[in-house]
N, C-alpha and C. Protein backbone atom coordinates (compact mmCIF):
# COMPACT_ATOMS: atom_id res chain seq x y z
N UNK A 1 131.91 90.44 96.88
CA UNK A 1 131.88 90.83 98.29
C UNK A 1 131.92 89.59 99.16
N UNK A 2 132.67 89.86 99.83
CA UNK A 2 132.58 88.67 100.92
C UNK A 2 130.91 88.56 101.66
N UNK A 3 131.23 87.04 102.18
CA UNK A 3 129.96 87.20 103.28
C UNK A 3 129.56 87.91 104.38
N UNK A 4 127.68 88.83 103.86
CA UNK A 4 127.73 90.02 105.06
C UNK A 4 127.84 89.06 106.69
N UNK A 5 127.97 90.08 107.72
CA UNK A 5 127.89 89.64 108.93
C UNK A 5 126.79 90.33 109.76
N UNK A 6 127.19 89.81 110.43
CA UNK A 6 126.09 90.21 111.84
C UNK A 6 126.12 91.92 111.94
N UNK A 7 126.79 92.28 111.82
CA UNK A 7 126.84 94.04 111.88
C UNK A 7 126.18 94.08 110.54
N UNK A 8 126.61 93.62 109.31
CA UNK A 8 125.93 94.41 107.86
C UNK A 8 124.71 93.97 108.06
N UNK A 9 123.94 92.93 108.98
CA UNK A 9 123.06 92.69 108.67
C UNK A 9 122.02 93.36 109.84
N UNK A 10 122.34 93.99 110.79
CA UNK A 10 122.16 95.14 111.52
C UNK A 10 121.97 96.19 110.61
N UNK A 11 122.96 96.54 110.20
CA UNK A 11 122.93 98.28 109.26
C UNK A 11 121.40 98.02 108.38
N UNK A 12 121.54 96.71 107.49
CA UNK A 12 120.66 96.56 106.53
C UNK A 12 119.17 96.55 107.18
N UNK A 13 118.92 96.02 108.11
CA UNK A 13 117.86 95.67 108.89
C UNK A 13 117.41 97.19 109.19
N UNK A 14 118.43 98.20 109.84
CA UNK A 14 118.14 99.66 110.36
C UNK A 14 118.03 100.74 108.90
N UNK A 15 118.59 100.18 107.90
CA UNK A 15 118.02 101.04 106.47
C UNK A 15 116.95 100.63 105.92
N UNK A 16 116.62 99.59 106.10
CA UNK A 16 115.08 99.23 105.73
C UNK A 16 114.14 99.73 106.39
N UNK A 17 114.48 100.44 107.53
CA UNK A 17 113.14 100.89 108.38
C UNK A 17 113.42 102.08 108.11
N UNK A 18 114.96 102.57 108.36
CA UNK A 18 115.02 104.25 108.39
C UNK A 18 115.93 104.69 107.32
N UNK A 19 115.71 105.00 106.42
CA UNK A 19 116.47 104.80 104.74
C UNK A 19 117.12 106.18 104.78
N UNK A 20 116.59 107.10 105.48
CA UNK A 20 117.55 108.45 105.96
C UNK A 20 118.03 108.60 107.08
N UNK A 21 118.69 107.73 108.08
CA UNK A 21 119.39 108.03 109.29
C UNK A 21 120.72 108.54 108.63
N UNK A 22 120.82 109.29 109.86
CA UNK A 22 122.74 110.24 109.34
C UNK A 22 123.10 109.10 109.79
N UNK A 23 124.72 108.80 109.27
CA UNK A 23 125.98 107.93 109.11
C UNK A 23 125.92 107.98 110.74
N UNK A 24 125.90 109.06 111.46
CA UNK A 24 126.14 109.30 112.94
C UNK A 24 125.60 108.67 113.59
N UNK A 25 124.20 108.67 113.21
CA UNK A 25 122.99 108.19 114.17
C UNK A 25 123.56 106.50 113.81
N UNK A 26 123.79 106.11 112.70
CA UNK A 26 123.95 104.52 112.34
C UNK A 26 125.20 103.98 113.16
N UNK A 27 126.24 105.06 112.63
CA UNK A 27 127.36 104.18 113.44
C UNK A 27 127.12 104.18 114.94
N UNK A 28 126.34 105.21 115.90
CA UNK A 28 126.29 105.03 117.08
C UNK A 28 125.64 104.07 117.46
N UNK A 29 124.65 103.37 116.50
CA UNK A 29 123.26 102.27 117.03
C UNK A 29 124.36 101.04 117.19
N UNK A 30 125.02 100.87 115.68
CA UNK A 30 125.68 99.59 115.77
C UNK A 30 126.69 99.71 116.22
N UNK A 31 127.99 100.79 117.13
CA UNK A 31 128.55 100.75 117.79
C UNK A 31 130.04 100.66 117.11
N UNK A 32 129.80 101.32 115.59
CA UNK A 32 131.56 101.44 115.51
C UNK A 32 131.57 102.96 114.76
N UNK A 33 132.40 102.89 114.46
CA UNK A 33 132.93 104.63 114.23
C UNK A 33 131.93 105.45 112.95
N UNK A 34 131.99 106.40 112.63
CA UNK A 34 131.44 106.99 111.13
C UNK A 34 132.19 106.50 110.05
N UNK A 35 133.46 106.68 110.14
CA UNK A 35 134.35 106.03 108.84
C UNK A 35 134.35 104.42 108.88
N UNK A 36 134.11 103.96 109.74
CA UNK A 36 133.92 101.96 109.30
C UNK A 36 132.63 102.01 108.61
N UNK A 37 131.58 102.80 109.99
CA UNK A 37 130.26 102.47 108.98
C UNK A 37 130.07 103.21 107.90
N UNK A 38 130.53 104.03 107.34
CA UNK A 38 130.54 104.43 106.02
C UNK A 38 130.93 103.33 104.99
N UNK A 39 132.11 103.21 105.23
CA UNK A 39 132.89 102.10 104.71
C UNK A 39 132.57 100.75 104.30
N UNK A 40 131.26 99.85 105.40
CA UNK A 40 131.00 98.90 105.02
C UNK A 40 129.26 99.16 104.45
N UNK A 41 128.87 100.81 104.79
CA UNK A 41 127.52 100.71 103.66
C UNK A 41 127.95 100.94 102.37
N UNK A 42 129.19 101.96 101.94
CA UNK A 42 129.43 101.97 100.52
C UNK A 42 129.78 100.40 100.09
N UNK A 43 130.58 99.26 100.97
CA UNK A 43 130.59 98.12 100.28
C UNK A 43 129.31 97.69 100.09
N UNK A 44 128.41 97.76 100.97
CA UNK A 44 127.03 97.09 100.49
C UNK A 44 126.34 97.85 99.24
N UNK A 45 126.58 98.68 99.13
CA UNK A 45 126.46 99.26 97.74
C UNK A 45 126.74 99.38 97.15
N UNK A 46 127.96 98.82 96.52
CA UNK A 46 128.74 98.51 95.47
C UNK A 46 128.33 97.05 95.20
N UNK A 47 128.42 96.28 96.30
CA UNK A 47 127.79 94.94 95.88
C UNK A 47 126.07 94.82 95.68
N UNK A 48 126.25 95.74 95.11
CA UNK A 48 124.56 95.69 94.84
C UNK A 48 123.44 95.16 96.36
N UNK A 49 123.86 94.87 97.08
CA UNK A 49 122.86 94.49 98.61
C UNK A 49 122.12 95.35 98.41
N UNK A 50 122.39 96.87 98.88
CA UNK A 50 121.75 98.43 98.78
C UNK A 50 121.96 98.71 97.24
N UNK A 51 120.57 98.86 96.81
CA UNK A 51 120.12 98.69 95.79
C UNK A 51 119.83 100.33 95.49
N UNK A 52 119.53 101.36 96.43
CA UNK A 52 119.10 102.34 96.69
C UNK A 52 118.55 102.80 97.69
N UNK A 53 117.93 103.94 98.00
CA UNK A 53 116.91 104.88 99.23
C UNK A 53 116.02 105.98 98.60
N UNK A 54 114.82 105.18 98.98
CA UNK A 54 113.46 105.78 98.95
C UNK A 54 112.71 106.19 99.86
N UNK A 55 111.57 106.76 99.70
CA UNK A 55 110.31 107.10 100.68
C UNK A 55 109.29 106.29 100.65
N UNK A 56 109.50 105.60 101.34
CA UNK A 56 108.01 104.59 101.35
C UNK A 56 107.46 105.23 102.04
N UNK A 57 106.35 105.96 101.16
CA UNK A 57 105.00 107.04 101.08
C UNK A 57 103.42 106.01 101.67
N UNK A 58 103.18 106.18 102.87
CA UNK A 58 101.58 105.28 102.95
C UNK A 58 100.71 106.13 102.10
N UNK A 59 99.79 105.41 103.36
CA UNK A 59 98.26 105.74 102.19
C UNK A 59 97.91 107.39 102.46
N UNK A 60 97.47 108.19 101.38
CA UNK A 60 97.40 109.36 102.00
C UNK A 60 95.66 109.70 101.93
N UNK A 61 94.90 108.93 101.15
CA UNK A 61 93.74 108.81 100.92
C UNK A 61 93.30 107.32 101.54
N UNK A 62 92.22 106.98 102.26
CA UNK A 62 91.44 105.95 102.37
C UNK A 62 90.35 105.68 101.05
N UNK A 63 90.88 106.22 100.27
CA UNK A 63 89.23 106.36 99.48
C UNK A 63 90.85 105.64 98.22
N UNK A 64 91.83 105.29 98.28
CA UNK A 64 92.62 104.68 97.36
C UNK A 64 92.70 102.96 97.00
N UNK A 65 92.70 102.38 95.80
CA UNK A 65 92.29 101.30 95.63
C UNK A 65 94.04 100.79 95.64
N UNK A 66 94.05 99.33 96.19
CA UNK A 66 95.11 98.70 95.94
C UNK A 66 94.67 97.60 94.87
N UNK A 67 95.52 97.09 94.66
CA UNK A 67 95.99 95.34 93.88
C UNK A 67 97.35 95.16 93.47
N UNK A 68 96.92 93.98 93.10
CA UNK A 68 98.10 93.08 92.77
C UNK A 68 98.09 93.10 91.21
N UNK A 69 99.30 93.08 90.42
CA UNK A 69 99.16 92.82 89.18
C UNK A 69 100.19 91.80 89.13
N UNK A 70 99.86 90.38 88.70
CA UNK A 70 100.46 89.19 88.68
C UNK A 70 100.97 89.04 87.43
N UNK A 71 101.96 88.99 87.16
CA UNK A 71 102.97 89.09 85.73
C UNK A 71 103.66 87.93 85.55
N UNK A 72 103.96 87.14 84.40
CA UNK A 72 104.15 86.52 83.60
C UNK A 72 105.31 87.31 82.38
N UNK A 73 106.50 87.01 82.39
CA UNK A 73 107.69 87.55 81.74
C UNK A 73 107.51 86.34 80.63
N UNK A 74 107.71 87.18 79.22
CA UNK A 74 108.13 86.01 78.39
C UNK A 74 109.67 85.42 78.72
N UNK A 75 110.70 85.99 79.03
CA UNK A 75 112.29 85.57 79.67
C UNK A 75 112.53 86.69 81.04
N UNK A 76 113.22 85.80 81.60
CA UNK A 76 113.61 86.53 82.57
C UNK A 76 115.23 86.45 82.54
N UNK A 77 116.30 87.23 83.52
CA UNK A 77 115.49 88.21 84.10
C UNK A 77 115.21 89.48 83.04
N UNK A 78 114.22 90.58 83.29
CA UNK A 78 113.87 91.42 82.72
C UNK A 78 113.72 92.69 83.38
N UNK A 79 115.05 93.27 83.42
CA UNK A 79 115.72 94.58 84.16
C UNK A 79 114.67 95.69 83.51
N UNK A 80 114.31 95.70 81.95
CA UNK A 80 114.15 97.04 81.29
C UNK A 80 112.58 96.84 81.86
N UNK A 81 111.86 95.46 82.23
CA UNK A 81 110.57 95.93 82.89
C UNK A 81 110.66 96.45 84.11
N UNK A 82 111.23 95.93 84.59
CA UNK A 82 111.64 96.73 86.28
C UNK A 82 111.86 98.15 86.74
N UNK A 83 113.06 98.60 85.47
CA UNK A 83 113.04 99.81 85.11
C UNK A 83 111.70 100.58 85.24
N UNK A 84 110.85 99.94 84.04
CA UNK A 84 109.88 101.02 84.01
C UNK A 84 108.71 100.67 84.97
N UNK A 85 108.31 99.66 85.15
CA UNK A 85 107.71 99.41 87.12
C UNK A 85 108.36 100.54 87.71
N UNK A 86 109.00 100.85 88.03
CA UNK A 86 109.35 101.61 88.92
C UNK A 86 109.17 102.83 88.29
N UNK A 87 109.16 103.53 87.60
CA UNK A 87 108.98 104.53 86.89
C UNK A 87 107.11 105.02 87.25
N UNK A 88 106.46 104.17 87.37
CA UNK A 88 105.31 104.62 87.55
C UNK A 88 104.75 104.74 88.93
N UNK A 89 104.42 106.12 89.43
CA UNK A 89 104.26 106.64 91.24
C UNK A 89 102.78 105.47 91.49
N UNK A 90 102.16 104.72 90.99
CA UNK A 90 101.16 103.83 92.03
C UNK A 90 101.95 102.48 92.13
N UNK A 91 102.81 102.38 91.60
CA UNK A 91 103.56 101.20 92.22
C UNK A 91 103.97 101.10 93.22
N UNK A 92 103.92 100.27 94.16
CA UNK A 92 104.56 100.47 95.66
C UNK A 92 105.43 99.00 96.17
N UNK A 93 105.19 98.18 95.39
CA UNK A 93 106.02 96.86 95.51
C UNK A 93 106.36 96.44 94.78
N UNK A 94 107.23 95.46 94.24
CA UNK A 94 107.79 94.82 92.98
C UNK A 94 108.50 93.45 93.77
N UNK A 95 107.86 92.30 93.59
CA UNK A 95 108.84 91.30 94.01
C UNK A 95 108.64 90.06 93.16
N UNK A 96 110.18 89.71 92.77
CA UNK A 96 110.23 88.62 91.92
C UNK A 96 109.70 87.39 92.39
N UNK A 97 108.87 86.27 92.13
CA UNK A 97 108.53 85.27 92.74
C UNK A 97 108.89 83.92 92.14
N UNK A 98 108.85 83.06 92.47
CA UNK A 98 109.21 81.28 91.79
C UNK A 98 107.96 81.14 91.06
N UNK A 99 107.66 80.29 90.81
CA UNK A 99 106.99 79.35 89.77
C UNK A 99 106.05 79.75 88.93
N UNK A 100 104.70 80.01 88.74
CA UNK A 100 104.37 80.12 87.31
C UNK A 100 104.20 81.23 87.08
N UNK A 101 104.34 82.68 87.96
CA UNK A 101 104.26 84.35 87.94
C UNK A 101 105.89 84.37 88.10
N UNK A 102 106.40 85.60 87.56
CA UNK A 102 107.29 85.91 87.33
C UNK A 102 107.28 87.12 88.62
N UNK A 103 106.72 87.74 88.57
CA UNK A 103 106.33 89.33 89.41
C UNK A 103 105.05 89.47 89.79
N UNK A 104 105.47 90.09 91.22
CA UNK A 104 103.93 90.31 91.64
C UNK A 104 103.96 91.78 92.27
N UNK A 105 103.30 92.72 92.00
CA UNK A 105 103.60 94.19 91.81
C UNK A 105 101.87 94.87 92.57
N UNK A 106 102.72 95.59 93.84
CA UNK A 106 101.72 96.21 94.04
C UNK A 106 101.34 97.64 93.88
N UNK A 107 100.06 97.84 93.82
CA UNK A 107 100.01 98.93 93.27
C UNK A 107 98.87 99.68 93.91
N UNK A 108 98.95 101.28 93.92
CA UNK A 108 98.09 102.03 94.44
C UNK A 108 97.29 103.17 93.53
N UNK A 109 96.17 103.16 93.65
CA UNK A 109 95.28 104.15 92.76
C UNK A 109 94.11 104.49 93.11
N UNK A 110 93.73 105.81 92.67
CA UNK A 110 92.55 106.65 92.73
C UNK A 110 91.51 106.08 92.62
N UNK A 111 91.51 105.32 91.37
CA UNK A 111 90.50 104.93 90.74
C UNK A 111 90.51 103.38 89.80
N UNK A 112 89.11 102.78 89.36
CA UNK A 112 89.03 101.91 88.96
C UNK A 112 89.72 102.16 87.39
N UNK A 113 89.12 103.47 86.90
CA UNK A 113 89.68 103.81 85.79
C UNK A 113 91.12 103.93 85.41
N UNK A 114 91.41 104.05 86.64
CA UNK A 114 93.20 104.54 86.82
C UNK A 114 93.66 103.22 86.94
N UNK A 115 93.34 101.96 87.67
CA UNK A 115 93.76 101.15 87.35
C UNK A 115 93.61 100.70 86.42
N UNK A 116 92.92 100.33 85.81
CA UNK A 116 92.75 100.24 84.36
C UNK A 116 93.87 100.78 83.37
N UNK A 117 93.97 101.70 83.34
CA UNK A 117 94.85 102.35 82.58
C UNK A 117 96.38 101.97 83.05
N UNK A 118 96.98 101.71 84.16
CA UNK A 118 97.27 101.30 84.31
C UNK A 118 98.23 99.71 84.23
N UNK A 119 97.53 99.13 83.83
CA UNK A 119 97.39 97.41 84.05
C UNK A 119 97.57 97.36 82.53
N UNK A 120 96.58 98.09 81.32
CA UNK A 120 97.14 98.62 80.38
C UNK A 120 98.49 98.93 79.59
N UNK A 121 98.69 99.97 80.36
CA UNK A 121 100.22 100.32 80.45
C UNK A 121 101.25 99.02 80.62
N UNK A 122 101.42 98.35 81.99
CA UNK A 122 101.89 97.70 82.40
C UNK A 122 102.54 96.32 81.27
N UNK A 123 100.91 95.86 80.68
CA UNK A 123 100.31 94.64 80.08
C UNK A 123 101.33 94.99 78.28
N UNK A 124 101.52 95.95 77.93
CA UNK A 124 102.15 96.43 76.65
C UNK A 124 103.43 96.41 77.00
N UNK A 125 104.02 96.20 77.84
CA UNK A 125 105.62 96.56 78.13
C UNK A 125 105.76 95.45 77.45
N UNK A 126 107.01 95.50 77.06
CA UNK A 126 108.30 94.69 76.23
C UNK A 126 108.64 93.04 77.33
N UNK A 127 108.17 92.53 77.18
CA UNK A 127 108.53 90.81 77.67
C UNK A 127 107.57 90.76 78.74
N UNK A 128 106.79 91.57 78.63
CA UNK A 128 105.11 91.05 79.43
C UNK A 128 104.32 90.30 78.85
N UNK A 129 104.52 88.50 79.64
CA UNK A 129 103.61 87.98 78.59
C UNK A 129 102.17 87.97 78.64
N UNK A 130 101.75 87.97 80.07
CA UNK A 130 100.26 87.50 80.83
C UNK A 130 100.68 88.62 82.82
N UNK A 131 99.10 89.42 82.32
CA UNK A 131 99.28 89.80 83.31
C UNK A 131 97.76 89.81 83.88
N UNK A 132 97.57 89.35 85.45
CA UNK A 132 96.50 89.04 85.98
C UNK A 132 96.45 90.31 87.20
N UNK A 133 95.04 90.76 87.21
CA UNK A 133 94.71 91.65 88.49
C UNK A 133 93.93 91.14 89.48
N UNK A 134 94.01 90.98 91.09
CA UNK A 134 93.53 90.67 92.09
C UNK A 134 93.19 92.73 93.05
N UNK A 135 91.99 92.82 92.63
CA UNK A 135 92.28 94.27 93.79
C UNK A 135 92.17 93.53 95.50
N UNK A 136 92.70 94.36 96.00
CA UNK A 136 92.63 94.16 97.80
C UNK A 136 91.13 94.36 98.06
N UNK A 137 90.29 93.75 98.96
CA UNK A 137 89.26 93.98 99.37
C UNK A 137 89.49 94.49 100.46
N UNK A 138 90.43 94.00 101.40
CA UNK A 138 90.43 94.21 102.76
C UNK A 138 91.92 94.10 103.45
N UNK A 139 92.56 94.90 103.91
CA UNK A 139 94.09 94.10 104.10
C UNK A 139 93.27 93.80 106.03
N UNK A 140 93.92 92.69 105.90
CA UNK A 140 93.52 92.04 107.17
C UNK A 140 94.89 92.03 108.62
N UNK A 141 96.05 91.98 107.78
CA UNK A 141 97.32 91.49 108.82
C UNK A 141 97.71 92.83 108.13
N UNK A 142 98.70 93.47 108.77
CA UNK A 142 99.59 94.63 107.65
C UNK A 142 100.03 94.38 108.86
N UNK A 143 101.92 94.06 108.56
CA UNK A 143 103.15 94.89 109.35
C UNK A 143 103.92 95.64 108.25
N UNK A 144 105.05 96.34 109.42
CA UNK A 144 105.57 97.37 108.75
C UNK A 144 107.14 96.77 109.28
């Protein structure tokens, strides 16, 4: 794919917030037709940019525990862990990081037990070498 521009990077900016706007509502924000902007989100999705569209679900309980599970890949990259990260509903982040963590994965749960089980789960996957838990005490800054 060529290099995005100032419009793809508009569209991308307006699917990250609103991951279900109609084609209509999009092409009218950024100001060109339904068939261009169709046209240049299927390219962003073919070039892998748009990766997919989800529901980023908040908190629906206050009484729910967060953390971090800090991962350590024996090789990277490692698609078939990602795969199944995502496969499990208290996950809510996944981002690859530089230097001595590989992934840092956030996660949401009921319970201490549930995390546990959890982290468990996680810690047995296939090219997980070292995995560390930090729970949230307090989120202090949150944007959206």
């Amino acid at each position: 794919m060529q290099d995005i521009d100032a419009i793809d990077r508009t569209i991308l900016s307006i699917l990250t917030k609103e991951a279900r706007i109609a084609m209509k509502a999009l092409a009218g924000r950024i100001g060109l037709s339904r068939s261009a902007t169709t046209e240049r989100v299927g390219r962003l999705e073919k070039a892998g940019i748009i990766r997919g569209y989800r529901a980023d679900i908040g908190s629906l309980d206050e009484g729910q525990i967060r953390a971090f599970l800090l991962v350590t890949l024996k090789r990277t990259p490692s698609l078939g862990v990602l795969d199944r990260l995502a496969g499990f509903p208290a996950v809510r982040k996944v981002s690859s990081v530089s230097g001595h963590l590989d992934l840092v994965v956030e996660v949401e749960v009921a319970s201490i037990n549930a995390l546990n089980e959890l982290r468990n789960e996680v810690a047995t996957l296939d090219n997980v070498e070292d995995l560390t838990t930090s729970i949230v005490l307090r989120r202090d800054i949150e944007r959206s």
